[in-house]
Protein backbone atom coordinates (compact mmCIF):
# COMPACT_ATOMS: atom_id res chain seq x y z
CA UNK A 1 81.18 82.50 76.41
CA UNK A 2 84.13 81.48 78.30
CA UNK A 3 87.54 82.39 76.66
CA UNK A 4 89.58 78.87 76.44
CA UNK A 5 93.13 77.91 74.83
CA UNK A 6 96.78 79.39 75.41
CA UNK A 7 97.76 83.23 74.08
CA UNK A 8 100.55 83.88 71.93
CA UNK A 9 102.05 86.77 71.74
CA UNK A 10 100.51 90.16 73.46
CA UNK A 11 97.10 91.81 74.02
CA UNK A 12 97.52 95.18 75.08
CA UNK A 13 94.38 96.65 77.09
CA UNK A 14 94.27 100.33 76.89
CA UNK A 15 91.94 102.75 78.55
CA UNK A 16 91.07 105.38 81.21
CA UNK A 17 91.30 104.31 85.44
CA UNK A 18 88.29 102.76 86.37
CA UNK A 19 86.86 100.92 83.31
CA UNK A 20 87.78 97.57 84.29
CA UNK A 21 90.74 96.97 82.75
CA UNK A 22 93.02 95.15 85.39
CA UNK A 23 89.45 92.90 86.07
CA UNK A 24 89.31 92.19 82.40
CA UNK A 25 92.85 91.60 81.98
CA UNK A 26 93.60 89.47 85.21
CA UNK A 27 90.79 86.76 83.33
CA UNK A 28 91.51 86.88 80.08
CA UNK A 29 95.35 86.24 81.16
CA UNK A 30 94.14 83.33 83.47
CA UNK A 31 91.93 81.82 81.19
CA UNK A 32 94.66 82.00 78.28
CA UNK A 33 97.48 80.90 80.53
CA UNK A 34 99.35 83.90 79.91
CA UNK A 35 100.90 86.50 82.28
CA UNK A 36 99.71 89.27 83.31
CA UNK A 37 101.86 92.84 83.48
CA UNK A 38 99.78 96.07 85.47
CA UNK A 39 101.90 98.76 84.14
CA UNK A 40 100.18 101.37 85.96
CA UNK A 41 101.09 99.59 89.66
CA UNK A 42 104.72 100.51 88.49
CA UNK A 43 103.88 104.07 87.76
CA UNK A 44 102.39 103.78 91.31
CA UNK A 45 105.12 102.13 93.16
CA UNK A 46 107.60 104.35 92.23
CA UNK A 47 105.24 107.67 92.99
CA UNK A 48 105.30 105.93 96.65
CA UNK A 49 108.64 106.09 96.43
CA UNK A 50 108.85 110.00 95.77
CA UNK A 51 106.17 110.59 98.69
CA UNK A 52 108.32 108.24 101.10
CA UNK A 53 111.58 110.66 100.54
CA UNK A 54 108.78 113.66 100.70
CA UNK A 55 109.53 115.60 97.58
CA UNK A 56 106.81 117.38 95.61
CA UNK A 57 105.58 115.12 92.94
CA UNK A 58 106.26 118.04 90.14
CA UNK A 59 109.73 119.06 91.00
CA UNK A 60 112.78 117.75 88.96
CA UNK A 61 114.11 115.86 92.25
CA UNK A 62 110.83 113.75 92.07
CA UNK A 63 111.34 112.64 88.56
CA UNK A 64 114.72 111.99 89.38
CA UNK A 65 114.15 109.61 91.71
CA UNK A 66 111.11 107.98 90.25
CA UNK A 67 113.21 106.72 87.18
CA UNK A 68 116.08 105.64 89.48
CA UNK A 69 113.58 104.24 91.86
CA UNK A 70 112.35 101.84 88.44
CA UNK A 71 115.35 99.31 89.01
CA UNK A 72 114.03 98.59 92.40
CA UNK A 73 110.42 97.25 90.97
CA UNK A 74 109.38 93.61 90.50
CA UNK A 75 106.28 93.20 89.13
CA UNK A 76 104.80 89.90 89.92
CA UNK A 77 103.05 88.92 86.31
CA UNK A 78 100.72 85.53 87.81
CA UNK A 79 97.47 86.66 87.18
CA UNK A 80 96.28 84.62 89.80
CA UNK A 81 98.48 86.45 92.49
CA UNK A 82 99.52 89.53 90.82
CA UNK A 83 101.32 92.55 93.00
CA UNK A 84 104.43 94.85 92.79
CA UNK A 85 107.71 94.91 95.30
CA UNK A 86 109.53 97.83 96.05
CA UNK A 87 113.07 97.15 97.04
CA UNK A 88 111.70 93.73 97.90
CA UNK A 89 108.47 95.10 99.80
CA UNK A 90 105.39 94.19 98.78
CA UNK A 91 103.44 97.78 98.12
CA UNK A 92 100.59 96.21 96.30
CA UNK A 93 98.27 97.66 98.69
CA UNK A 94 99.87 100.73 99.82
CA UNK A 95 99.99 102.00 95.67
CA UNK A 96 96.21 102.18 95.73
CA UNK A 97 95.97 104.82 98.47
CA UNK A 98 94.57 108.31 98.03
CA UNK A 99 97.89 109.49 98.24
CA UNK A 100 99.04 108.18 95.79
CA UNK A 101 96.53 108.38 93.18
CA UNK A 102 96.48 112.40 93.59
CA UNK A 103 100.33 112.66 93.16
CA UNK A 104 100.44 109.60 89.91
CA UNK A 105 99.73 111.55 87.48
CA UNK A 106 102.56 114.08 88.13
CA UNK A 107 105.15 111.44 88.63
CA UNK A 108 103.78 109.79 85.18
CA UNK A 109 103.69 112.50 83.28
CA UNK A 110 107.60 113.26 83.31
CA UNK A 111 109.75 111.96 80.50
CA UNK A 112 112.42 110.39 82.56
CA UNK A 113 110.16 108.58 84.51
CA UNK A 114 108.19 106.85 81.41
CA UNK A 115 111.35 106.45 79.66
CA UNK A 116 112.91 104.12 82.68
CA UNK A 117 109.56 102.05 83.00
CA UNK A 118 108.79 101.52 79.69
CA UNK A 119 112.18 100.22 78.82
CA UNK A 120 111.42 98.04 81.82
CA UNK A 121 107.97 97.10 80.68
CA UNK A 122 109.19 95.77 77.19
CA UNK A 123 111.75 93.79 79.15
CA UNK A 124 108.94 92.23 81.06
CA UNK A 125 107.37 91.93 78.38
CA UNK A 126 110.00 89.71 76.23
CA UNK A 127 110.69 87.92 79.71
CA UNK A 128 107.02 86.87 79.71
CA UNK A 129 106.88 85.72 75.74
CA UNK A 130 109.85 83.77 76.42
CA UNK A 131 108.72 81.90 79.40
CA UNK A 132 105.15 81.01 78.90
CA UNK A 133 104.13 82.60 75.14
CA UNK A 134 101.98 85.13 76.08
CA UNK A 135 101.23 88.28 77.89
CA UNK A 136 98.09 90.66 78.58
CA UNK A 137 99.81 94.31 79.45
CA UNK A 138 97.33 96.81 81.12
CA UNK A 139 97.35 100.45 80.62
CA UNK A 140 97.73 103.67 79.35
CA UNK A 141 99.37 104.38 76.07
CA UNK A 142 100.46 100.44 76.11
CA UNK A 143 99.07 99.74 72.35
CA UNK A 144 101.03 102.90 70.90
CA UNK A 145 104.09 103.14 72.88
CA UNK A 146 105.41 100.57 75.31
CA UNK A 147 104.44 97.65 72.42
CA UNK A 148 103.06 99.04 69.05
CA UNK A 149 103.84 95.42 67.72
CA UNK A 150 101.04 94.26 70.17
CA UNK A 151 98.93 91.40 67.83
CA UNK A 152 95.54 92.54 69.80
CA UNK A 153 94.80 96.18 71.50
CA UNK A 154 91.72 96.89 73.35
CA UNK A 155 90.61 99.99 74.18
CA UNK A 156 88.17 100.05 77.17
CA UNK A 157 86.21 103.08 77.97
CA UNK A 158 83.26 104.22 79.94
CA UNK A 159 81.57 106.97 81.38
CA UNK A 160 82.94 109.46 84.09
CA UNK A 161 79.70 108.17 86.05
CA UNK A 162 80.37 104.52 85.63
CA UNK A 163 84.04 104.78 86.54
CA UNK A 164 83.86 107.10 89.54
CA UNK A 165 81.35 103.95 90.82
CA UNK A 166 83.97 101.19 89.91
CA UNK A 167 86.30 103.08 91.79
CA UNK A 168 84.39 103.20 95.00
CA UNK A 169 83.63 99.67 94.71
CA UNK A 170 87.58 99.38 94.46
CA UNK A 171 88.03 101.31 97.73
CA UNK A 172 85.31 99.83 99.95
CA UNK A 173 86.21 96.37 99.01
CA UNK A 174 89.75 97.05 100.06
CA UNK A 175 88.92 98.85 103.31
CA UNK A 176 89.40 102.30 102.17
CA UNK A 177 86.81 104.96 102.66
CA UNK A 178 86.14 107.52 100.63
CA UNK A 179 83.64 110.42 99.24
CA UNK A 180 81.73 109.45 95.88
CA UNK A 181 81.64 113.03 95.29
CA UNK A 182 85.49 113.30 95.70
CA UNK A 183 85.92 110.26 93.37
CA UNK A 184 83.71 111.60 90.37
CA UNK A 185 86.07 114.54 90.71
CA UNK A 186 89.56 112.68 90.78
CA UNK A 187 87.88 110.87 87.53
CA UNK A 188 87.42 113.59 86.18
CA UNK A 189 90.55 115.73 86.84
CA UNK A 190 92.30 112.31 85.47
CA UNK A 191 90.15 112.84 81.98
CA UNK A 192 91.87 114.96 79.64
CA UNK A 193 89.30 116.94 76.94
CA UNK A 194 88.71 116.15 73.96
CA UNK A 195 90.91 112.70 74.18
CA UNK A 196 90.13 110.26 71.89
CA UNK A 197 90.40 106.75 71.14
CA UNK A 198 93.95 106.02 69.64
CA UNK A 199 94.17 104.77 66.44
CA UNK A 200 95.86 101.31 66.42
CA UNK A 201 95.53 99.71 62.92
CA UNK A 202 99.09 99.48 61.27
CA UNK A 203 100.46 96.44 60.31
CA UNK A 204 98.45 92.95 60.92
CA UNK A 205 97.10 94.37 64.24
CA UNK A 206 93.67 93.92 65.59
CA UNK A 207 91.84 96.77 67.09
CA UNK A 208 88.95 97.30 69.35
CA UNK A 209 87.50 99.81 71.63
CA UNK A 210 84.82 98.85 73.96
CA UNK A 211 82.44 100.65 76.26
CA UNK A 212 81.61 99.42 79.75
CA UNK A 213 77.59 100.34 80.34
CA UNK A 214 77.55 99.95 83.99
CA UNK A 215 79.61 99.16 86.66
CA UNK A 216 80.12 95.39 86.80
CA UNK A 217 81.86 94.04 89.81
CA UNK A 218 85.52 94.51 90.90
């Protein structure tokens, strides 16, 4: 059933790499006329910018410059079009390199760095409400901490199996080899045990976790 009509207000899509998210979020924003924010390109972008200057993704001089680097970001939220500049250079591609993906999760995990880019993110965020009423925000930890007030969170899992396969479909469709065996393992050193779907059901909020099957196309 096709999804018609205009969103208002914001849909945050939660969930692990490689489960479709930024697929299912690109259409629902288009067919809602909303925008569309990747969170997780900005996480990216400014982990380029810490391998650029060639620091080591867990010092303190990384972090440092990852959350100064987050004033030089603009996310581009048309769904139809969407991408990230970096000091006015489109990195859109460059972000989804095997370089970066090892070193994200470093970058990501520092406090500085999520404390710059979220407060950016819920700047987008208001930015987008104000301009066209409506907003689908992709990734991790969006639902319970860049916009708890979110009227609709999805959580979207799927198997290590079925999102190591996504992923390779990502990379050879973008011209970027790569090793199914090494992707499994990247999924799966990106899975922490034992995590579990986040609660998300104070207030009038509407929650719901879904489970991709199989890997449907990029």
């Amino acid at each position: 059933m096709a999804v018609t009509g205009r969103l208002h207000g914001v849909v945050a899509m939660d969930g692990p790499s490689g489960t479709g998210k930024s697929t299912v979020s690109r259409r629902l924003a288009r067919s809602c006329r909303a925008a569309y924010l990747d969170t997780g390109a900005m996480y990216r972008a400014v982990t380029l910018a810490v391998l650029r200057a060639g620091l080591d993704e867990h010092s303190a001089e990384a972090a440092a410059l990852a959350a100064a680097t987050a004033a030089q970001l603009e996310p581009v939220t048309d769904p139809d079009a969407p991408g990230i500049r970096l000091a006015g250079e489109d990195v859109e591609a460059e972000i989804r390199g095997p370089q970066v993906t090892t070193a994200v999760s470093a970058v990501s995990a520092q406090p500085d760095v999520r404390a710059a880019l979220v407060a950016q993110q819920r700047a987008l965020i208001t930015d987008a409400l104000a301009r066209v009423g409506g907003i689908v925000v992709e990734g991790r930890d969006i639902g319970s901490v860049v916009t708890p007030e979110a009227s609709l969170k999805v959580y979207l899992t799927a198997s290590e199996e079925v999102r190591a396969a996504r992923r390779g479909a990502q990379d050879r469709k973008a011209g970027r080899p790569g090793d199914p065996a090494a992707v499994l393992a990247d999924v799966r050193r990106r899975t922490p045990s034992g995590r579990r779907v986040p609660r998300h059901t104070t207030g009038s909020t509407l929650a719901s976790a879904l489970r991709a099957s199989h890997a449907a196309p990029c």
